[in-house]
C-alpha atoms as a PDB file:
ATOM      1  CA  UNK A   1    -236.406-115.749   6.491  1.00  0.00           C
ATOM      2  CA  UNK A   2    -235.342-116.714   9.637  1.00  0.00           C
ATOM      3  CA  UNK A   3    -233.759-119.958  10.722  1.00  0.00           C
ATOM      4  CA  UNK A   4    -232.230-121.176  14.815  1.00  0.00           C
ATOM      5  CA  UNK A   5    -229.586-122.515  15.247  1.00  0.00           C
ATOM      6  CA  UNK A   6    -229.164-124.891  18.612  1.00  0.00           C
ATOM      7  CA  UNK A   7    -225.847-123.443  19.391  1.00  0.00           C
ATOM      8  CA  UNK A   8    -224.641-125.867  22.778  1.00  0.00           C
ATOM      9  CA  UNK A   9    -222.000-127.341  20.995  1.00  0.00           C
ATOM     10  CA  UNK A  10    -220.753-128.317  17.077  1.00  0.00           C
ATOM     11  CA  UNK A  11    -220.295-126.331  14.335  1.00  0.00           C
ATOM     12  CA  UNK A  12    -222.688-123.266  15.002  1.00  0.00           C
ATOM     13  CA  UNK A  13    -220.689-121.089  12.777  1.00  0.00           C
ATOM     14  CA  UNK A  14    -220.171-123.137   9.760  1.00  0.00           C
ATOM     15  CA  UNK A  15    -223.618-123.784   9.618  1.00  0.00           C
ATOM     16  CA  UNK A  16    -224.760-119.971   9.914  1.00  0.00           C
ATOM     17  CA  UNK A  17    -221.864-119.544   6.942  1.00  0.00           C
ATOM     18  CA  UNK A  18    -223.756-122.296   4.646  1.00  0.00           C
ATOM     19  CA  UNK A  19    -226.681-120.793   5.473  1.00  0.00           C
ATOM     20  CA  UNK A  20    -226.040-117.539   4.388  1.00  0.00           C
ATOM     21  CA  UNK A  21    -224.081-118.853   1.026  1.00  0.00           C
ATOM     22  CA  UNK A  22    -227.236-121.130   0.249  1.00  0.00           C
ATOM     23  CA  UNK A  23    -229.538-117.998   0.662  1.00  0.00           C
ATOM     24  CA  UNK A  24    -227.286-115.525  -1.591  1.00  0.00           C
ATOM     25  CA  UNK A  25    -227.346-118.811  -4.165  1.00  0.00           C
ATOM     26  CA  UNK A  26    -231.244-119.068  -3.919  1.00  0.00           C
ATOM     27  CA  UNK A  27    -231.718-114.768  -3.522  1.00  0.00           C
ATOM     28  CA  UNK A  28    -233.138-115.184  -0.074  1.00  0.00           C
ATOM     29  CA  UNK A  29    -232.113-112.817   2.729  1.00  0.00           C
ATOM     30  CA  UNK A  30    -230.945-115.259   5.522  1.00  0.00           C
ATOM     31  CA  UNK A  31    -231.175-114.124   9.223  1.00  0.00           C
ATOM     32  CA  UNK A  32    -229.741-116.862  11.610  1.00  0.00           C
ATOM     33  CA  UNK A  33    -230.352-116.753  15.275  1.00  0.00           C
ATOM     34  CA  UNK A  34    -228.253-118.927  17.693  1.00  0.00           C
ATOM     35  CA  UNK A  35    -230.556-120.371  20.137  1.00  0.00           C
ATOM     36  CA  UNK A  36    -229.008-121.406  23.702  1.00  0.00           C
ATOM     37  CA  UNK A  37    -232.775-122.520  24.827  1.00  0.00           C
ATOM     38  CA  UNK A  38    -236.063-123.232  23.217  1.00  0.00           C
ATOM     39  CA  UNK A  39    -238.323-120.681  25.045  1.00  0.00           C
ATOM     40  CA  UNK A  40    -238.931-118.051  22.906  1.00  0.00           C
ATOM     41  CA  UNK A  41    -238.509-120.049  19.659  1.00  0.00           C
ATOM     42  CA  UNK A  42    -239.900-117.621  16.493  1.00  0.00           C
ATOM     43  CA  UNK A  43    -237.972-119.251  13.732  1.00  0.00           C
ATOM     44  CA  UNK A  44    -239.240-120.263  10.228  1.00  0.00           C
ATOM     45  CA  UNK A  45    -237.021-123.410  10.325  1.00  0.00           C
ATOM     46  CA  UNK A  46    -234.188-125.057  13.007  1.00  0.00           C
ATOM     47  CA  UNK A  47    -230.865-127.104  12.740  1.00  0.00           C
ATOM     48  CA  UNK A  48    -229.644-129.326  15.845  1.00  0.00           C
ATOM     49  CA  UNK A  49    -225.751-129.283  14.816  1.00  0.00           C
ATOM     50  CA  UNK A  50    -223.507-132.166  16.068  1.00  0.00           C
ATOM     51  CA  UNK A  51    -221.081-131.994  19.249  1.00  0.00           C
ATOM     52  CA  UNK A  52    -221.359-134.708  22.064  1.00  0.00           C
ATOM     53  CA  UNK A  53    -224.866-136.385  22.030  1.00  0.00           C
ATOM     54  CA  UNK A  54    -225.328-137.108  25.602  1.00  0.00           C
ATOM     55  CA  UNK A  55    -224.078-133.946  26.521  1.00  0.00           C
ATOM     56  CA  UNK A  56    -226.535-132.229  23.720  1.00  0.00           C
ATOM     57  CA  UNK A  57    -229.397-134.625  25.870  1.00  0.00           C
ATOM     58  CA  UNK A  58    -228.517-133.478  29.369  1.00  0.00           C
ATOM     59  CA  UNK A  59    -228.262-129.744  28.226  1.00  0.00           C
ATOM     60  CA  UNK A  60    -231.810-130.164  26.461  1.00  0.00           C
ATOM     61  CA  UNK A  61    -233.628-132.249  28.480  1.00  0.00           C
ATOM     62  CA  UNK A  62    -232.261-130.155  31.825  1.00  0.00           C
ATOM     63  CA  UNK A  63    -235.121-131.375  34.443  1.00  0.00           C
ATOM     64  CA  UNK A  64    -237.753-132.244  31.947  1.00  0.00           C
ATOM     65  CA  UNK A  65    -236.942-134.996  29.583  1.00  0.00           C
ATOM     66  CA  UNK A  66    -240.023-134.369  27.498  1.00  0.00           C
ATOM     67  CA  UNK A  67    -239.944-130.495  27.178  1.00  0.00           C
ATOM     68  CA  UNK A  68    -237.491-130.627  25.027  1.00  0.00           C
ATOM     69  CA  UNK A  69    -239.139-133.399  23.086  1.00  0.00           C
ATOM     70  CA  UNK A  70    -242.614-131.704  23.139  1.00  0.00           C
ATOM     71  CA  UNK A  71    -241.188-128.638  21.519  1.00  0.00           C
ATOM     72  CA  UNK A  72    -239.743-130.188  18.820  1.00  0.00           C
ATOM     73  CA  UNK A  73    -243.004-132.071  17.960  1.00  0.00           C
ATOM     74  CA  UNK A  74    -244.903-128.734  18.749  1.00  0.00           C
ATOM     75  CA  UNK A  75    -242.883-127.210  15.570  1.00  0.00           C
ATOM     76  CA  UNK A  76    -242.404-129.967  13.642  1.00  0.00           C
ATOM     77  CA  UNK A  77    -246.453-130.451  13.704  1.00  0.00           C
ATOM     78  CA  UNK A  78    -246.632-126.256  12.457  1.00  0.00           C
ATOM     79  CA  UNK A  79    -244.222-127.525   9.391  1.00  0.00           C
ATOM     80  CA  UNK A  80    -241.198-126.175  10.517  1.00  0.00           C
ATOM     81  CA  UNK A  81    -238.025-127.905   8.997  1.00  0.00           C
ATOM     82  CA  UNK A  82    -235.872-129.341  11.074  1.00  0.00           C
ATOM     83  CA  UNK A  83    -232.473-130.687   9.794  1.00  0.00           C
ATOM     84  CA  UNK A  84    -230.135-132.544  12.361  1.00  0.00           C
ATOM     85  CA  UNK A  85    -226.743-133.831  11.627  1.00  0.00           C
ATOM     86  CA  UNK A  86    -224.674-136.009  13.358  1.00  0.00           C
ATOM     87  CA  UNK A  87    -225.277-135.559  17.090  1.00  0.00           C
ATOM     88  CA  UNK A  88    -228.516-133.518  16.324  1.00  0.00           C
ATOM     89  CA  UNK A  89    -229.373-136.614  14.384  1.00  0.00           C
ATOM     90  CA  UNK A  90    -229.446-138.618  17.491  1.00  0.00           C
ATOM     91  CA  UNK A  91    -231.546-136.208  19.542  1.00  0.00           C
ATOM     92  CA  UNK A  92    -234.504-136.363  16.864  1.00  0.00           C
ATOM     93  CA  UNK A  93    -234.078-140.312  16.457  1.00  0.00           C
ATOM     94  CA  UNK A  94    -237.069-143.011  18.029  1.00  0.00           C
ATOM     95  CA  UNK A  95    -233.897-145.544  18.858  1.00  0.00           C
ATOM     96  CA  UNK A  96    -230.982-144.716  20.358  1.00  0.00           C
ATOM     97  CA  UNK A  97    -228.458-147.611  20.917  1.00  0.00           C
ATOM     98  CA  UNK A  98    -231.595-149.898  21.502  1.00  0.00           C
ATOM     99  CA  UNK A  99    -232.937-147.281  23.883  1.00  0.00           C
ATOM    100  CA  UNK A 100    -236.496-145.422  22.929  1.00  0.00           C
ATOM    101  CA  UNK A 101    -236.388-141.876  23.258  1.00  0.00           C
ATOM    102  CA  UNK A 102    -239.572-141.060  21.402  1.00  0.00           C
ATOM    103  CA  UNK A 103    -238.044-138.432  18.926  1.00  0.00           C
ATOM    104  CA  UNK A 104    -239.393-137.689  15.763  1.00  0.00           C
ATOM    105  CA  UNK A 105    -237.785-139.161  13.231  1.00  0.00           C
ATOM    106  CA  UNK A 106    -238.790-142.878  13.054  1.00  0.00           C
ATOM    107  CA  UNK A 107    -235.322-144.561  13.174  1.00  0.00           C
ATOM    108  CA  UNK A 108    -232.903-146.750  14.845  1.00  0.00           C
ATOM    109  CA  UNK A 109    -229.770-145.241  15.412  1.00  0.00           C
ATOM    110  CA  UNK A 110    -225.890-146.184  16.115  1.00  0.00           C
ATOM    111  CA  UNK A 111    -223.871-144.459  17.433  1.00  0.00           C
ATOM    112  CA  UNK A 112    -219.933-143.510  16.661  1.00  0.00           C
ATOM    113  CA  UNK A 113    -220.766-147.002  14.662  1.00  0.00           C
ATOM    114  CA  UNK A 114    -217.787-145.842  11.800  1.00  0.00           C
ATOM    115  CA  UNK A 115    -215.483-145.688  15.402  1.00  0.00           C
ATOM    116  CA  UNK A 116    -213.586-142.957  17.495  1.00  0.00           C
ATOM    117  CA  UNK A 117    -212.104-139.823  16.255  1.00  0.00           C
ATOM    118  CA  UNK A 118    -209.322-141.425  14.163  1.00  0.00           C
ATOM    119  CA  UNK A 119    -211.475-143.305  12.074  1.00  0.00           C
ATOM    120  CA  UNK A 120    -213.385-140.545  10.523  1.00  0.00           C
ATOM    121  CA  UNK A 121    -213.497-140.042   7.225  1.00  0.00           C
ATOM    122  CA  UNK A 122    -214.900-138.121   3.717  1.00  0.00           C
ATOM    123  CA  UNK A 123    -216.458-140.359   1.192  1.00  0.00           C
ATOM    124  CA  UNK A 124    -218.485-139.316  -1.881  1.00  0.00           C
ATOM    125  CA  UNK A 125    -221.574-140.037  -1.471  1.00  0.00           C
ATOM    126  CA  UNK A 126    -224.975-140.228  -4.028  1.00  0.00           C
ATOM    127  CA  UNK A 127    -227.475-137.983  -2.392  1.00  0.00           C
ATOM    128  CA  UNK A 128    -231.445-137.899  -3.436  1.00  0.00           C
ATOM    129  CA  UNK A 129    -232.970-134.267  -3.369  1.00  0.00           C
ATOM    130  CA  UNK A 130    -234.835-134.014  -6.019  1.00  0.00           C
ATOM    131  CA  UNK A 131    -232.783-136.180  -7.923  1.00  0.00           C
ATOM    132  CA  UNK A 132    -229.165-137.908  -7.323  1.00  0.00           C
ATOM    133  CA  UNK A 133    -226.492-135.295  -6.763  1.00  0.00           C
ATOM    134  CA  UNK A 134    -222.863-136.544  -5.866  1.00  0.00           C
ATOM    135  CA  UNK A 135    -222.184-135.021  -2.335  1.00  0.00           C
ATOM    136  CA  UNK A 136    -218.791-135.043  -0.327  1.00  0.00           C
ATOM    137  CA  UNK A 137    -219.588-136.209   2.734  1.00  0.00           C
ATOM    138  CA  UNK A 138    -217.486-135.558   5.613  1.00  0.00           C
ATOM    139  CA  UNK A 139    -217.881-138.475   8.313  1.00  0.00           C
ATOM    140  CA  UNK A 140    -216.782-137.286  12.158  1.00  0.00           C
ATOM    141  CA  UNK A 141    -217.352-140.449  14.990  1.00  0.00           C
ATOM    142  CA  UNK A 142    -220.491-140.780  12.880  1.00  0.00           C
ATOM    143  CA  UNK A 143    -223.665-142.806  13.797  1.00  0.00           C
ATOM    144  CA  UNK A 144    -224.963-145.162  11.500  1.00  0.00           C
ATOM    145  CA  UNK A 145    -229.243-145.353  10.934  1.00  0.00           C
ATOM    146  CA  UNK A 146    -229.790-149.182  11.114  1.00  0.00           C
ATOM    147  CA  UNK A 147    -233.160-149.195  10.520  1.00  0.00           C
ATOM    148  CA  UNK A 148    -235.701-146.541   8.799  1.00  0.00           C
ATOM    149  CA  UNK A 149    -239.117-147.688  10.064  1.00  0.00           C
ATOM    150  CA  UNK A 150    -240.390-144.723   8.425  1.00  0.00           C
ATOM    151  CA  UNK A 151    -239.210-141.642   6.229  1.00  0.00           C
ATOM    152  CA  UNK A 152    -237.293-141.620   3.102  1.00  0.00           C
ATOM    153  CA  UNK A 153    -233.720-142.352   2.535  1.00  0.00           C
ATOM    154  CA  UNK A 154    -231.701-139.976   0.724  1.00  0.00           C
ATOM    155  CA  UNK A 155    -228.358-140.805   0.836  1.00  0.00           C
ATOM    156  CA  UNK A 156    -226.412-144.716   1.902  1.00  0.00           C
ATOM    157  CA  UNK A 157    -223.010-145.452   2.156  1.00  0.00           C
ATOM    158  CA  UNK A 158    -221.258-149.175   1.907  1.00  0.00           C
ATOM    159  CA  UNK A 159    -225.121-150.289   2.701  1.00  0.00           C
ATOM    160  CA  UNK A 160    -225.634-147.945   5.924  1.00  0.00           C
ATOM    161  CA  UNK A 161    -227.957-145.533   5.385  1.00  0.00           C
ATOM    162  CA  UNK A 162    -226.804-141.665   6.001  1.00  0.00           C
ATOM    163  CA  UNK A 163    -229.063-139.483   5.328  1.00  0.00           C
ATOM    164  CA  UNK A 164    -233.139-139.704   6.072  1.00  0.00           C
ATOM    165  CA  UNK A 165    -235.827-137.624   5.490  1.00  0.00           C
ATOM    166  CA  UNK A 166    -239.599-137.688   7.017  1.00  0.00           C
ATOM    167  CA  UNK A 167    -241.843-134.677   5.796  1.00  0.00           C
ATOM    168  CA  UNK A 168    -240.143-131.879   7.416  1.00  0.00           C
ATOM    169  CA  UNK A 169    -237.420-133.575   9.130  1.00  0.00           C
ATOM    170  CA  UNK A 170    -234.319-134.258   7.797  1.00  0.00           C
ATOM    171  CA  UNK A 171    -231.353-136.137   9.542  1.00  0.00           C
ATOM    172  CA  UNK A 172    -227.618-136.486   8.538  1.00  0.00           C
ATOM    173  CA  UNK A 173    -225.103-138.798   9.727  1.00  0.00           C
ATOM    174  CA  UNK A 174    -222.502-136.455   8.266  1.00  0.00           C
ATOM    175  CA  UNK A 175    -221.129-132.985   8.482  1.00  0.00           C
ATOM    176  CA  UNK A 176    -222.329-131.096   5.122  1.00  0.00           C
ATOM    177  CA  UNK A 177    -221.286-127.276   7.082  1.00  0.00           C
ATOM    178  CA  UNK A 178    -217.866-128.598   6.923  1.00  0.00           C
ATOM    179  CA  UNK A 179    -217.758-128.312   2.811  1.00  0.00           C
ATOM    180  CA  UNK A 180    -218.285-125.608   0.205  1.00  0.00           C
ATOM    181  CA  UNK A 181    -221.406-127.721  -1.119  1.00  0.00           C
ATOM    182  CA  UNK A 182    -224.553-125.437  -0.197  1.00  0.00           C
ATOM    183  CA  UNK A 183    -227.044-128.130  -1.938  1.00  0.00           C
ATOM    184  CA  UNK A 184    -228.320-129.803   1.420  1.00  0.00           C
ATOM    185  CA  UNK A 185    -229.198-126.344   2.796  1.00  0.00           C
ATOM    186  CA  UNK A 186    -230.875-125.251  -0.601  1.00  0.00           C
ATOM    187  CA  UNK A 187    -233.088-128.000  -0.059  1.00  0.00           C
ATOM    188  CA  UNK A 188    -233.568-127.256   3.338  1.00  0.00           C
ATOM    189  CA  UNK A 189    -234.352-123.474   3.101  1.00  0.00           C
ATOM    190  CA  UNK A 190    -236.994-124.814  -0.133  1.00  0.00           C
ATOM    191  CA  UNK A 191    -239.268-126.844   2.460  1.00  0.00           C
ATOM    192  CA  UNK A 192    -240.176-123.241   4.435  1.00  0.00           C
END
């Protein structure tokens, strides 16, 4: 099995770590590829880590703001998870700050709503895959989803909904390849 990682910024190798735990925990032989562009994509599944978000847009959407868009539609429409947390969050949401952007998941997003760098935080958090599982989320200048027009909500916190899911798309507020919890990518690698 083979999954891409979008490595222009965040936490490329703590997701490739998780990855690789999660497969060992399920018996799955786990190749990750980091992906710098989308060109040549021949992955069985993709995660959009965080880092900057308009810096993640610029780099993606280089001269064509819909390529980028296109090809995540393009895979999402073969059934090819996609997880984004964070910043990769933002790039697959509709609504951005009360801007459209078309992406796929059908939300409207916040972001840095919890505040700047200083106020991030980890909270426990009750989180819906395949029934409730407590989950340590770990909160960095987080967005916040306002508003899930469509998709399933598997985790909220204090009201705010963190974590959203729609078919084969599956977007995180939070940081889960910054803990030792491997559940999130279980049920990740289980939608391939």
């Amino acid at each position: 099995m083979k999954v891409g990682i979008f490595a222009l910024q965040g936490d490329v190798s703590e997701h490739k770590k998780m990855l690789h735990n999660a497969g060992k925990e399920l018996g799955m032989a786990i190749k990750v590829v980091e992906l710098r562009d989308f060109e040549n994509f021949n992955c069985d599944a993709l995660i959009i880590p965080g880092g900057e978000s308009t810096a993640m847009r610029r780099l993606t959407h280089d001269k064509d703001s819909n390529k980028f868009l296109n090809f995540l539609k393009k895979i999402s429409g073969e059934g090819i998870p996609i997880m984004g947390t964070c910043a990769g969050l933002i790039l697959l949401a509709k609504n951005v700050d009360g801007k459209f952007y078309d992406g796929l998941l059908d939300i409207e997003v916040k972001r840095n709503d919890y505040g700047r760098q200083r106020e991030s935080f980890e909270e426990d958090i009750d989180l819906n895959l395949n029934g409730t599982t407590k989950f340590h989320a770990i909160f960095i200048r987080a967005p916040v989803i306002e508003k899930v027009n469509k998709g399933e909500i598997l985790a909220d916190f204090e009201g705010k909904v963190v974590a959203v899911k729609d078919e084969n798309v599956i977007g995180l507020t939070f940081h889960p390849e910054l803990t030792n919890n491997t559940k999130i990518y279980k049920y990740f690698l289980n939608l391939i």
